[in-house]
Protein backbone atom coordinates (compact mmCIF):
# COMPACT_ATOMS: atom_id res chain seq x y z
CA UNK A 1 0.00 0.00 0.00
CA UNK A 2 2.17 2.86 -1.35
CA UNK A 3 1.96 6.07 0.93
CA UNK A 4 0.76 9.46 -1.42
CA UNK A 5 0.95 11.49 1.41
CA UNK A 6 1.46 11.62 5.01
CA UNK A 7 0.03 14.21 7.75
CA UNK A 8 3.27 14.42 10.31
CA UNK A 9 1.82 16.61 12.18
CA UNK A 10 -1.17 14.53 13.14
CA UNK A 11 0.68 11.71 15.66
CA UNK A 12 2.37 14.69 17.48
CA UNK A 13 -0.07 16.66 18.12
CA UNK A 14 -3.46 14.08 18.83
CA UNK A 15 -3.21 11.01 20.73
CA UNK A 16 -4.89 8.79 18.35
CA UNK A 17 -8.20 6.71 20.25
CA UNK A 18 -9.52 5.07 16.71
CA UNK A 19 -8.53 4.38 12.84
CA UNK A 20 -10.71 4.26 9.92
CA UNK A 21 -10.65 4.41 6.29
CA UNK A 22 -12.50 5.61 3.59
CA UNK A 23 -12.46 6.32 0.07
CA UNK A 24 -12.26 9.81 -1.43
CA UNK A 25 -13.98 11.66 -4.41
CA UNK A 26 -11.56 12.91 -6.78
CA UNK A 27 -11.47 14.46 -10.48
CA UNK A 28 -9.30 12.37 -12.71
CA UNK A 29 -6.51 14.88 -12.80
CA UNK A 30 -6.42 14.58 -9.19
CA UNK A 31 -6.12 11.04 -8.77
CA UNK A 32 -2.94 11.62 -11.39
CA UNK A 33 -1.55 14.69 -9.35
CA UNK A 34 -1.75 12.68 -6.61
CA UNK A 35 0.26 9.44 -7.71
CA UNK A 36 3.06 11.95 -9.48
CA UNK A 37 3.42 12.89 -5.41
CA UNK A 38 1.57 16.55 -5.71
CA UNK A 39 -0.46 15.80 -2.03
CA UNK A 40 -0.16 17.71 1.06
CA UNK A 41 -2.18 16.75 4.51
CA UNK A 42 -0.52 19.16 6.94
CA UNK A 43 -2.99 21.16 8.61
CA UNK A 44 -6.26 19.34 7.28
CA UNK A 45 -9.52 18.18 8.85
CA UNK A 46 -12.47 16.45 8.58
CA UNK A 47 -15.56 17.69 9.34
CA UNK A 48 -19.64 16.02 9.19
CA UNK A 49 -21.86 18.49 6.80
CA UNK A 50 -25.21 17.87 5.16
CA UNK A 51 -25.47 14.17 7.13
CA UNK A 52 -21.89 13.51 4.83
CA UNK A 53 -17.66 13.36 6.26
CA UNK A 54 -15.62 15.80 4.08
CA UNK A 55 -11.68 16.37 4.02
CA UNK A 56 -10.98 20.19 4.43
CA UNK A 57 -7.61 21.80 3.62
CA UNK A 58 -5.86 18.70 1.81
CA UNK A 59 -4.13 20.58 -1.15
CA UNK A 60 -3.77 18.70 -3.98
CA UNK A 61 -1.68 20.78 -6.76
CA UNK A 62 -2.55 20.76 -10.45
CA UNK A 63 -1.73 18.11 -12.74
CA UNK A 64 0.59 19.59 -15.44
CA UNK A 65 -0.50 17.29 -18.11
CA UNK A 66 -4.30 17.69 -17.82
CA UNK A 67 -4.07 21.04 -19.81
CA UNK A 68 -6.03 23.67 -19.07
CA UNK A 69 -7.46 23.69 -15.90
CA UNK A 70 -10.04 27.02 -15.46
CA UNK A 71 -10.43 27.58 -11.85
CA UNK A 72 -9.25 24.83 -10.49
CA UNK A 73 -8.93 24.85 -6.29
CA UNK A 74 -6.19 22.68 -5.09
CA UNK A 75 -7.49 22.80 -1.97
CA UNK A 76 -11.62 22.37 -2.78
CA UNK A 77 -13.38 20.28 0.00
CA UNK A 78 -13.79 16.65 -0.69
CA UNK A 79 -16.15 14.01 -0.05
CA UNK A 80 -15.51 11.43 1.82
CA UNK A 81 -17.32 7.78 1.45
CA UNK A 82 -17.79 5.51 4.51
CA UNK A 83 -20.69 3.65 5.06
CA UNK A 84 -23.80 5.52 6.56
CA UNK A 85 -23.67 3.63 9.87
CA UNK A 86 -19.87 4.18 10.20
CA UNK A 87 -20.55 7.91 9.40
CA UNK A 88 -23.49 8.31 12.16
CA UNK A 89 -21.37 6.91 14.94
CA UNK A 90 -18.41 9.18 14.01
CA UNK A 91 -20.34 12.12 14.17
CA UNK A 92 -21.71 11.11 17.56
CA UNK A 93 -18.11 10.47 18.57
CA UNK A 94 -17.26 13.84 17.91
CA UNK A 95 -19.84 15.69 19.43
CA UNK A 96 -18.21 14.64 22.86
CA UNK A 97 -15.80 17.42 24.08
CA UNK A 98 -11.73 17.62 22.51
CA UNK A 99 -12.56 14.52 20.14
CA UNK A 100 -11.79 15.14 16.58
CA UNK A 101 -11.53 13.34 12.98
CA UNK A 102 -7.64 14.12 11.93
CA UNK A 103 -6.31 12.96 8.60
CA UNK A 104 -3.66 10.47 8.73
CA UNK A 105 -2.08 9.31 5.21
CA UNK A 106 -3.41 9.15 1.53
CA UNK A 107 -2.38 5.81 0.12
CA UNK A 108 -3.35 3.28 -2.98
CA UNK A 109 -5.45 0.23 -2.80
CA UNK A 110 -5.09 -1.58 -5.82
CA UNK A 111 -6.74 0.98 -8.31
CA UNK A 112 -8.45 3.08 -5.47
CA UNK A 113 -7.20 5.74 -3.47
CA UNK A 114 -7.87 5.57 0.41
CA UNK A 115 -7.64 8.01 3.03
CA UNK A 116 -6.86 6.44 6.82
CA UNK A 117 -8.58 8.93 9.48
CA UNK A 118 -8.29 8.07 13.41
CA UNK A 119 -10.29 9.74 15.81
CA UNK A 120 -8.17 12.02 17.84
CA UNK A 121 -8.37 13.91 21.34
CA UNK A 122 -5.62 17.05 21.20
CA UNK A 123 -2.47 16.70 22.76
CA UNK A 124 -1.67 19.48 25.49
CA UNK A 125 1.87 20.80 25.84
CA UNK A 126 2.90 18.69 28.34
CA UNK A 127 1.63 15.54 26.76
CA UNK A 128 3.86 16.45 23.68
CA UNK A 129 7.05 17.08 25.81
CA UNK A 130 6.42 13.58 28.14
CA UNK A 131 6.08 11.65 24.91
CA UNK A 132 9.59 13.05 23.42
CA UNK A 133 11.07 12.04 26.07
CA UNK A 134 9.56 8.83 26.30
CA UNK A 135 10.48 8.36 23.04
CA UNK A 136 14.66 9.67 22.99
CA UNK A 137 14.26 6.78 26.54
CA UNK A 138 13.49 4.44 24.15
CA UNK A 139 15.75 5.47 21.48
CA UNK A 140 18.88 5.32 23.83
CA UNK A 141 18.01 1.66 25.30
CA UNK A 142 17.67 0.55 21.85
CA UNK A 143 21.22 2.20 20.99
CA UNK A 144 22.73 0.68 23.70
């Protein structure tokens, strides 16, 4: 399963409680930007609108072969597609307090393009700092 793109960001700064996938809805000269490696997920979110999960922020640059392009957004909102009954307990998930849906990685399956997603509580400072050291702790026993 080939990575397209990978949100960084996301592990530091959520502790992750739950992982899904879903498939995305893309124009055809997105799907191609995307393999060619034109995919960023840094600072993206998913929200629940109109009963529906979409990805907002993911920029996804223009396709230089697909010729002329006329007002094309690299960073339009996209729709998400998970199964109705998934979709109903996310969005009751995420009505409780500091719970979120963060984007985790864009990636191929077989033909298809996927989109993992965990559910997510915020990390507070202090969280952040305890799990760098927890991890340079591990890091040295490994080394040694």
């Amino acid at each position: 399963m080939p990575s397209l793109a990978v949100n960084k960001r996301a592990r530091l700064d959520h502790e992750i409680l739950e992982k899904y996938e879903a498939g995305i809805v893309l124009t055809g000269a997105e799907v191609k930007s995307l393999r060619a490696g034109n995919a960023k997920l840094q600072g993206t979110y998913i929200t629940v609108a109109r009963g529906e999960l979409w990805l907002i922020g993911a920029h996804i640059g223009k396709y230089v072969g697909a010729g002329a392009q006329e007002g094309y957004d690299p960073t339009r909102s996209k729709k998400l597609l998970v199964h109705k009954k998934e979709m109903l307990g996310l969005a009751g998930k995420i009505q409780q307090a500091g719970l979120t849906l963060v984007p985790l990685e864009l990636y191929t399956a077989g033909r298809r393009i996927k989109l993992s997603f965990a559910l997510a509580r915020g990390k507070k400072l202090h969280d952040k700092r305890e799990d760098l050291k927890r991890r340079d702790l591990d890091r040295d026993i490994r080394n040694q």
